[in-house]
C-alpha atoms as a PDB file:
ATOM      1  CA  UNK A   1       2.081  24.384  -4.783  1.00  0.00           C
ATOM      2  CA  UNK A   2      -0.292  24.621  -1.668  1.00  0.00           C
ATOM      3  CA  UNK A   3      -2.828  21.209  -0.431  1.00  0.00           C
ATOM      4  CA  UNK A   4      -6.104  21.558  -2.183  1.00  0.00           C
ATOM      5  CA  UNK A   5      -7.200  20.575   1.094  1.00  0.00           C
ATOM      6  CA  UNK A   6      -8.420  22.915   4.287  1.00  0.00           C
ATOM      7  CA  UNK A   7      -7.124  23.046   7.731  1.00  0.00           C
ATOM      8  CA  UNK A   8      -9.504  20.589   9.689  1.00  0.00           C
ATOM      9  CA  UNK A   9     -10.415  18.877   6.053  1.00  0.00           C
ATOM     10  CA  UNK A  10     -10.782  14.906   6.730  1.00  0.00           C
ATOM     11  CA  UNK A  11     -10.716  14.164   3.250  1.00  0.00           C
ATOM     12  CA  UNK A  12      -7.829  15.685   2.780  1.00  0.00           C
ATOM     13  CA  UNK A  13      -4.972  12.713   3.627  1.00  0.00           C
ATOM     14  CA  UNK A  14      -7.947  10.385   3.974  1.00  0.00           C
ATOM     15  CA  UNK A  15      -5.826   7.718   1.710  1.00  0.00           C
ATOM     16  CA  UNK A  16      -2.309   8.154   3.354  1.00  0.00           C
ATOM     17  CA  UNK A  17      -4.367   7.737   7.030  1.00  0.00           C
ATOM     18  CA  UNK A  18      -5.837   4.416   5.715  1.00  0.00           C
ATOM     19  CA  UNK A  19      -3.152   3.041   3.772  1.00  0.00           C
ATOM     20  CA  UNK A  20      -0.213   4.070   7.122  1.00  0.00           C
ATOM     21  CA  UNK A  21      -3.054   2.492   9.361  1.00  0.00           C
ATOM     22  CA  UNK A  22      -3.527  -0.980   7.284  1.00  0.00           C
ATOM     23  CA  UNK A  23       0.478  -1.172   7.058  1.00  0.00           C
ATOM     24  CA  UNK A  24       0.653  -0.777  10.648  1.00  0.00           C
ATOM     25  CA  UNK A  25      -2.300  -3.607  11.389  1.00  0.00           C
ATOM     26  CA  UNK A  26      -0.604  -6.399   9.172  1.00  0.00           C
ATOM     27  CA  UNK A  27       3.018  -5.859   9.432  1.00  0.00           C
ATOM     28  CA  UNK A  28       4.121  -3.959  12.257  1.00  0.00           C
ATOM     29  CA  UNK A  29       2.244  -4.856  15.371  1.00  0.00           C
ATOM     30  CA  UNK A  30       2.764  -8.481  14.788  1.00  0.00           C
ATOM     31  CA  UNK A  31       6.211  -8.393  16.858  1.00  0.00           C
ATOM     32  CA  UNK A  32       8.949  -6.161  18.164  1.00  0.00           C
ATOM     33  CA  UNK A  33      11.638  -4.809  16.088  1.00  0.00           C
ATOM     34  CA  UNK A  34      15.052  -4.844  17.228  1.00  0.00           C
ATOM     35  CA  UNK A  35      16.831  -2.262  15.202  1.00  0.00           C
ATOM     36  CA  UNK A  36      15.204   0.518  12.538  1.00  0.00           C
ATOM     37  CA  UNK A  37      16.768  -1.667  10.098  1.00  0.00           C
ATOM     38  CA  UNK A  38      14.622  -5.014  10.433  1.00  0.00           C
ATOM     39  CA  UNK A  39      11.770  -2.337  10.827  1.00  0.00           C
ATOM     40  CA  UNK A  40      12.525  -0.375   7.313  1.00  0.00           C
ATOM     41  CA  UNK A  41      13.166  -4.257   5.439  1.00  0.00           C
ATOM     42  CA  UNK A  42       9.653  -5.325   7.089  1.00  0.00           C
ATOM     43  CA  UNK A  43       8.077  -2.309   5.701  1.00  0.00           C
ATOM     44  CA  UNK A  44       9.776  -2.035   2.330  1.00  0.00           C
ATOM     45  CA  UNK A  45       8.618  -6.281   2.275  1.00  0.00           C
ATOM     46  CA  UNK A  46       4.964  -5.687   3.458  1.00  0.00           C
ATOM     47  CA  UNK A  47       5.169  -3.105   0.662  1.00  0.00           C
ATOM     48  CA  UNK A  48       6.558  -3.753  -2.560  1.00  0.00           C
ATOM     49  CA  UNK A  49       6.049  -7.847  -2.407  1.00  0.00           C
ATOM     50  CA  UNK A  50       2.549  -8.559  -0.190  1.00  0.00           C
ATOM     51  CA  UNK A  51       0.830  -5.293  -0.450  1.00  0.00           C
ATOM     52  CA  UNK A  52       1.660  -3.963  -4.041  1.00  0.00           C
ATOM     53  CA  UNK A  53       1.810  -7.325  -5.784  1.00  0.00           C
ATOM     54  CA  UNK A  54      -1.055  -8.865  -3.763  1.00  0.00           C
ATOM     55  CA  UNK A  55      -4.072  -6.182  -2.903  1.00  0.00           C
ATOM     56  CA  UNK A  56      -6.992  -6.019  -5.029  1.00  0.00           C
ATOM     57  CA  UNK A  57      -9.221  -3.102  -6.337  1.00  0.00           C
ATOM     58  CA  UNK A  58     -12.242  -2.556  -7.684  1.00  0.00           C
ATOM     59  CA  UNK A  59     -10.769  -0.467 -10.738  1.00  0.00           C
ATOM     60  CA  UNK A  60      -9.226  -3.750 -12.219  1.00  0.00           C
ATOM     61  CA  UNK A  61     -12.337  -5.629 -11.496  1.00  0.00           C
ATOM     62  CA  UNK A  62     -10.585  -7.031  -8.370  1.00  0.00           C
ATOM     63  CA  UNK A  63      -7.540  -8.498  -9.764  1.00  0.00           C
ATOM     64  CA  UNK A  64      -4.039  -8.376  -8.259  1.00  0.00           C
ATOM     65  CA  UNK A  65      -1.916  -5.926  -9.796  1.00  0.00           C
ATOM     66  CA  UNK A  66       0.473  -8.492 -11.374  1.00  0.00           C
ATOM     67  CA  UNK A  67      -3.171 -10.343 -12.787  1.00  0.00           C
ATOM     68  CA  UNK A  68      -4.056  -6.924 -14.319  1.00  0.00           C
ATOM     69  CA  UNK A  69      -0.729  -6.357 -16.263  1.00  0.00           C
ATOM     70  CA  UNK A  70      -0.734  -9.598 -17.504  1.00  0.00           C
ATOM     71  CA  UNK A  71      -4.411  -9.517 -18.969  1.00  0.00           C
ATOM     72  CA  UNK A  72      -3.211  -6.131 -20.386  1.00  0.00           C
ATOM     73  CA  UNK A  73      -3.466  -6.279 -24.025  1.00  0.00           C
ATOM     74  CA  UNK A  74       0.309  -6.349 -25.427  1.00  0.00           C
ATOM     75  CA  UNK A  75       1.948  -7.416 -22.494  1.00  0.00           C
ATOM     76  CA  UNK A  76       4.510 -10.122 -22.217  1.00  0.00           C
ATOM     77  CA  UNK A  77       4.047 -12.154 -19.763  1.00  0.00           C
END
């Protein structure tokens, strides 16, 4: 299936651009990597435990993620 977007449109990864720019900010320009493989474990870290576990967004009235599933109605916490 083709982008919805247009060539030149800068809405069109808008999110992606923000979200790649933010990672690189926090976790990678802090210090030098010595192999891919610290680099990919730093990531996957900064991703599934700080950022993904930790951000907050308006839609969820600025909880956490894990806050949000736990106020859930029939969730077990």
């Amino acid at each position: 299936m083709p982008s919805t977007g247009s060539i030149g449109d800068c809405c069109d990864n808008a999110v992606i651009e923000s979200s790649w720019s933010r990672t690189q900010v926090e976790p990678l320009d802090r210090r030098r990597w010595r192999t891919r493989l610290e680099l990919a474990n730093a990531i996957f870290e900064y991703l599934e435990i700080s950022h993904n576990r930790q951000r907050r967004h308006s839609a969820t009235g600025w909880l956490t993620p894990v806050e949000c599933e736990r106020r859930r109605p029939g969730t077990v916490a």
